[in-house]
Protein backbone atom coordinates (compact mmCIF):
# COMPACT_ATOMS: atom_id res chain seq x y z
CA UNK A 1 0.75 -21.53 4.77
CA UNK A 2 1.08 -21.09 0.94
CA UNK A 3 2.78 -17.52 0.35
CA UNK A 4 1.14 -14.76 0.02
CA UNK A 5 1.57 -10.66 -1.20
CA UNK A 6 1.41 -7.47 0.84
CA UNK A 7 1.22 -4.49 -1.49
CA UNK A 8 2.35 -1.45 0.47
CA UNK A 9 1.47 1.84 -1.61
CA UNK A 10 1.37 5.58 -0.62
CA UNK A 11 -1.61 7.32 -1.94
CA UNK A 12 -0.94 9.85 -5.12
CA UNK A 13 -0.13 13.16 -5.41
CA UNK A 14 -3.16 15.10 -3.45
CA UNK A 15 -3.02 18.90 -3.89
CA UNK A 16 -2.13 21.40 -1.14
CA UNK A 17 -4.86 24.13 0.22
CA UNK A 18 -4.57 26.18 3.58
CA UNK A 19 -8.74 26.13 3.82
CA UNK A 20 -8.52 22.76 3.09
CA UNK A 21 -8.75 20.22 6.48
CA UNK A 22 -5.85 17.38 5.97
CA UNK A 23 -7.97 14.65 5.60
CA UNK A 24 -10.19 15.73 3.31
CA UNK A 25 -7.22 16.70 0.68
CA UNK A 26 -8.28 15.23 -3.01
CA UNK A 27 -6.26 14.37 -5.55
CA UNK A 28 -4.44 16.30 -8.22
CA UNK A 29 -4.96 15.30 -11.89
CA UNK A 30 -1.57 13.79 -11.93
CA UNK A 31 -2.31 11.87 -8.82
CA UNK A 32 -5.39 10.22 -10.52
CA UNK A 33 -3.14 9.29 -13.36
CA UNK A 34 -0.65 8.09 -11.37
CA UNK A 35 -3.45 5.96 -9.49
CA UNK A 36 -5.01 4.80 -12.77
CA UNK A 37 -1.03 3.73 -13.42
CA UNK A 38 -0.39 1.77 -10.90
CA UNK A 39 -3.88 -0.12 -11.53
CA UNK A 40 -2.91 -0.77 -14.62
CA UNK A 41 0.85 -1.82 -13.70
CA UNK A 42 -0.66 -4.25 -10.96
CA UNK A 43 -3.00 -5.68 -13.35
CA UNK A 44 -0.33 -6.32 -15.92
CA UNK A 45 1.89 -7.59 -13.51
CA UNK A 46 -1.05 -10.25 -12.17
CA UNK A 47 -0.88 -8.58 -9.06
CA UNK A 48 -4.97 -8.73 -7.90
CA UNK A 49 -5.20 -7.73 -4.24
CA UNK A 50 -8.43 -9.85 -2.56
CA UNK A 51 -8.21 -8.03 0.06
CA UNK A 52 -7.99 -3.49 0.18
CA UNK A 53 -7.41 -1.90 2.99
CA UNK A 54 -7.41 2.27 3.21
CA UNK A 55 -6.77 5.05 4.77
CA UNK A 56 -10.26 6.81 5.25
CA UNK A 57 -8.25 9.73 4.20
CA UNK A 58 -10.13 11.13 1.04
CA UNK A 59 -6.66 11.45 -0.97
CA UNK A 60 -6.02 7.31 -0.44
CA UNK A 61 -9.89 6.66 -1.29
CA UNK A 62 -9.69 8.58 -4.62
CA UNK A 63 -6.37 6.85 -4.92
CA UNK A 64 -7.95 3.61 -4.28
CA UNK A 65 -10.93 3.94 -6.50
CA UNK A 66 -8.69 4.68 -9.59
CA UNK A 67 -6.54 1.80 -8.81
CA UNK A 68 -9.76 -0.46 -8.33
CA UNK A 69 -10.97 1.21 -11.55
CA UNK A 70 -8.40 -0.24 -13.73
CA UNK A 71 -8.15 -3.24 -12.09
CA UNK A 72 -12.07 -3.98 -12.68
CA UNK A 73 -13.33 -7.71 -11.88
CA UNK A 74 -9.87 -8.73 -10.91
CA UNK A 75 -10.11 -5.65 -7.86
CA UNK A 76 -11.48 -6.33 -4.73
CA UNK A 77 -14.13 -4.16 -2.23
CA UNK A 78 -11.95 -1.52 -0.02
CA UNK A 79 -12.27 -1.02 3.53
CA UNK A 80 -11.72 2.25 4.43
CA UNK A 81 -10.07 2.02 8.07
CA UNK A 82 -9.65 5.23 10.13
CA UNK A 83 -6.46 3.63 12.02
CA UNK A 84 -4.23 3.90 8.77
CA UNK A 85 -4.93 8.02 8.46
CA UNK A 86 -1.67 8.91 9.40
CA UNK A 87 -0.55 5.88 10.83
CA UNK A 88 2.66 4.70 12.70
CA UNK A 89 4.13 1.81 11.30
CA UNK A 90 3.39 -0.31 14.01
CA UNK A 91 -0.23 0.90 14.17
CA UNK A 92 -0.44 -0.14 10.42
CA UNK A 93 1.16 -3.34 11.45
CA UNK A 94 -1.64 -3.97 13.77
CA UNK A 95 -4.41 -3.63 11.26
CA UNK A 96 -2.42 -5.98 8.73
CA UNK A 97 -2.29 -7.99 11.76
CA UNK A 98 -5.96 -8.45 11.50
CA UNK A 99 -6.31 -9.63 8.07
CA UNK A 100 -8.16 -13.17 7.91
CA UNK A 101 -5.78 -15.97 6.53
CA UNK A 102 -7.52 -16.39 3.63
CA UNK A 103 -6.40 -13.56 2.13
CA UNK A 104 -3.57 -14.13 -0.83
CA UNK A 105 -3.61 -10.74 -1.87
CA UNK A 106 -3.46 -7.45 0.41
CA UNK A 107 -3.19 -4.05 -0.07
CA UNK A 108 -2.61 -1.42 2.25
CA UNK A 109 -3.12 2.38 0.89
CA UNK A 110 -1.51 4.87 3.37
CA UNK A 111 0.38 7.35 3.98
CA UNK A 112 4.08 8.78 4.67
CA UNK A 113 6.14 8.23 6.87
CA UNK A 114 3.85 5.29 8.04
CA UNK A 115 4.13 3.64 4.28
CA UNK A 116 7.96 3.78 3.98
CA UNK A 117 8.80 3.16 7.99
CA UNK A 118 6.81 -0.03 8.32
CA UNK A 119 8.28 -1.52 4.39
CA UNK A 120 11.19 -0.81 5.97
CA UNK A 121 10.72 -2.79 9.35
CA UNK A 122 9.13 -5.71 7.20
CA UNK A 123 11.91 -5.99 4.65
CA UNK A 124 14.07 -9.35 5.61
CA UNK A 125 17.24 -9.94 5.00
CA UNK A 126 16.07 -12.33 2.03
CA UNK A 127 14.96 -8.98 0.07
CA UNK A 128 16.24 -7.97 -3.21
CA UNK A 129 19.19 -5.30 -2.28
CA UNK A 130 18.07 -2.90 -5.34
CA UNK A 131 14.53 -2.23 -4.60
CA UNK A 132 15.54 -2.07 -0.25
CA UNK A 133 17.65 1.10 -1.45
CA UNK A 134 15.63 2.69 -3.44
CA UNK A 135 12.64 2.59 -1.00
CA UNK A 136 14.89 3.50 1.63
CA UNK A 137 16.24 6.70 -0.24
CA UNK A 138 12.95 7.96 -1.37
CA UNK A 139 9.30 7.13 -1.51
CA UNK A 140 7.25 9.46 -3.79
CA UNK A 141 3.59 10.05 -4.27
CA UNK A 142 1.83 6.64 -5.49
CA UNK A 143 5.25 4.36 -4.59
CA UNK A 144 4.33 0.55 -3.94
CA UNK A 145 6.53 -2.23 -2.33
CA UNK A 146 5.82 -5.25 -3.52
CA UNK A 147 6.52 -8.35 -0.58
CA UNK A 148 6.44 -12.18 -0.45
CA UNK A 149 4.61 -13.16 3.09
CA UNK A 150 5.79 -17.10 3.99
CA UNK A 151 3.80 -16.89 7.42
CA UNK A 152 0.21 -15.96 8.26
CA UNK A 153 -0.49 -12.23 8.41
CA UNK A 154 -1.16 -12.01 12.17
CA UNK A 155 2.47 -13.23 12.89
CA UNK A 156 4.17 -10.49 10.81
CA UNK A 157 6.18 -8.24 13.27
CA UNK A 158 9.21 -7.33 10.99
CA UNK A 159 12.04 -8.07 9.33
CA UNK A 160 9.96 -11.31 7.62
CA UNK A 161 8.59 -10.32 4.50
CA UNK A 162 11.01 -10.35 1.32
CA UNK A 163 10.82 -7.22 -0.62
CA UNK A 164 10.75 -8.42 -4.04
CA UNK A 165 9.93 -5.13 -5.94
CA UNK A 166 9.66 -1.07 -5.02
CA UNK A 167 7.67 0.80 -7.92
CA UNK A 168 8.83 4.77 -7.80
């Protein structure tokens, strides 16, 4: 198996309302810029997930459609998966688990503590120090790990994907 990326990122900054039901939480104007930045960061970076997984989560859809927005033809189709709404890390795990090998490209759009807890468990040893402490220290609103993935996604269990970048 050739290597391939996992793109973990926590949706952007949705706004708080006490009428409001958890899932169905939108986005604050900042957190559709910071959405629409990220899009463009992966695009300039050559980073073009082929494969989108969300949260079904209305704040990681919105975040998801301005990422895909400034992505364009280089995006991919997102499928919006109940398991990752407020997901453990090992139940995000699972549904990474699932991804068909011929996928180069994935990204995941979730949620805390799931997002940071499973980088965390995936990070190897190889990693690059920098970006390990700064994703362990803090993980804001729109915050992406970027890994290399050297074995096929249904083997992934932990500690075997080098974190080569954290974006905060």
């Amino acid at each position: 198996m050739s290597t391939a990326e996992l793109l973990v990122l926590r949706h952007a900054q949705a706004g708080h309302s006490f009428s409001e039901e958890d899932h169905a939480r939108t986005l604050t104007d900042h957190g559709a810029e910071q959405a629409r930045a990220v899009g463009a960061r992966l695009l300039d970076a050559g980073a073009h997930p082929d494969w989108i997984i969300c949260s079904d989560a209305m704040r990681t859809r919105q975040t998801c459609t301005w990422v895909g927005q400034q992505l364009g033809e280089k995006g991919s189709t997102a499928y919006h998966e109940p398991r990752l709404y407020l997901a453990s890390s090992r139940a995000m795990l699972s549904v990474i688990n699932e991804t068909p090998e011929t996928v180069r490209s994935l990204l995941v759009i979730a949620h805390m503590p799931g997002v940071q807890e499973l980088s965390s468990e995936l990070a190897s040893a190889g990693s690059e120090e920098e970006p390990v402490l700064r994703m362990a220290g803090s993980w804001p609103t729109a915050g992406l790990a970027r890994f290399r993935v050297d074995k096929p996604w249904a083997e992934l269990d932990g500690r075997d994907a080098r974190l080569v970048e954290f974006w905060d």
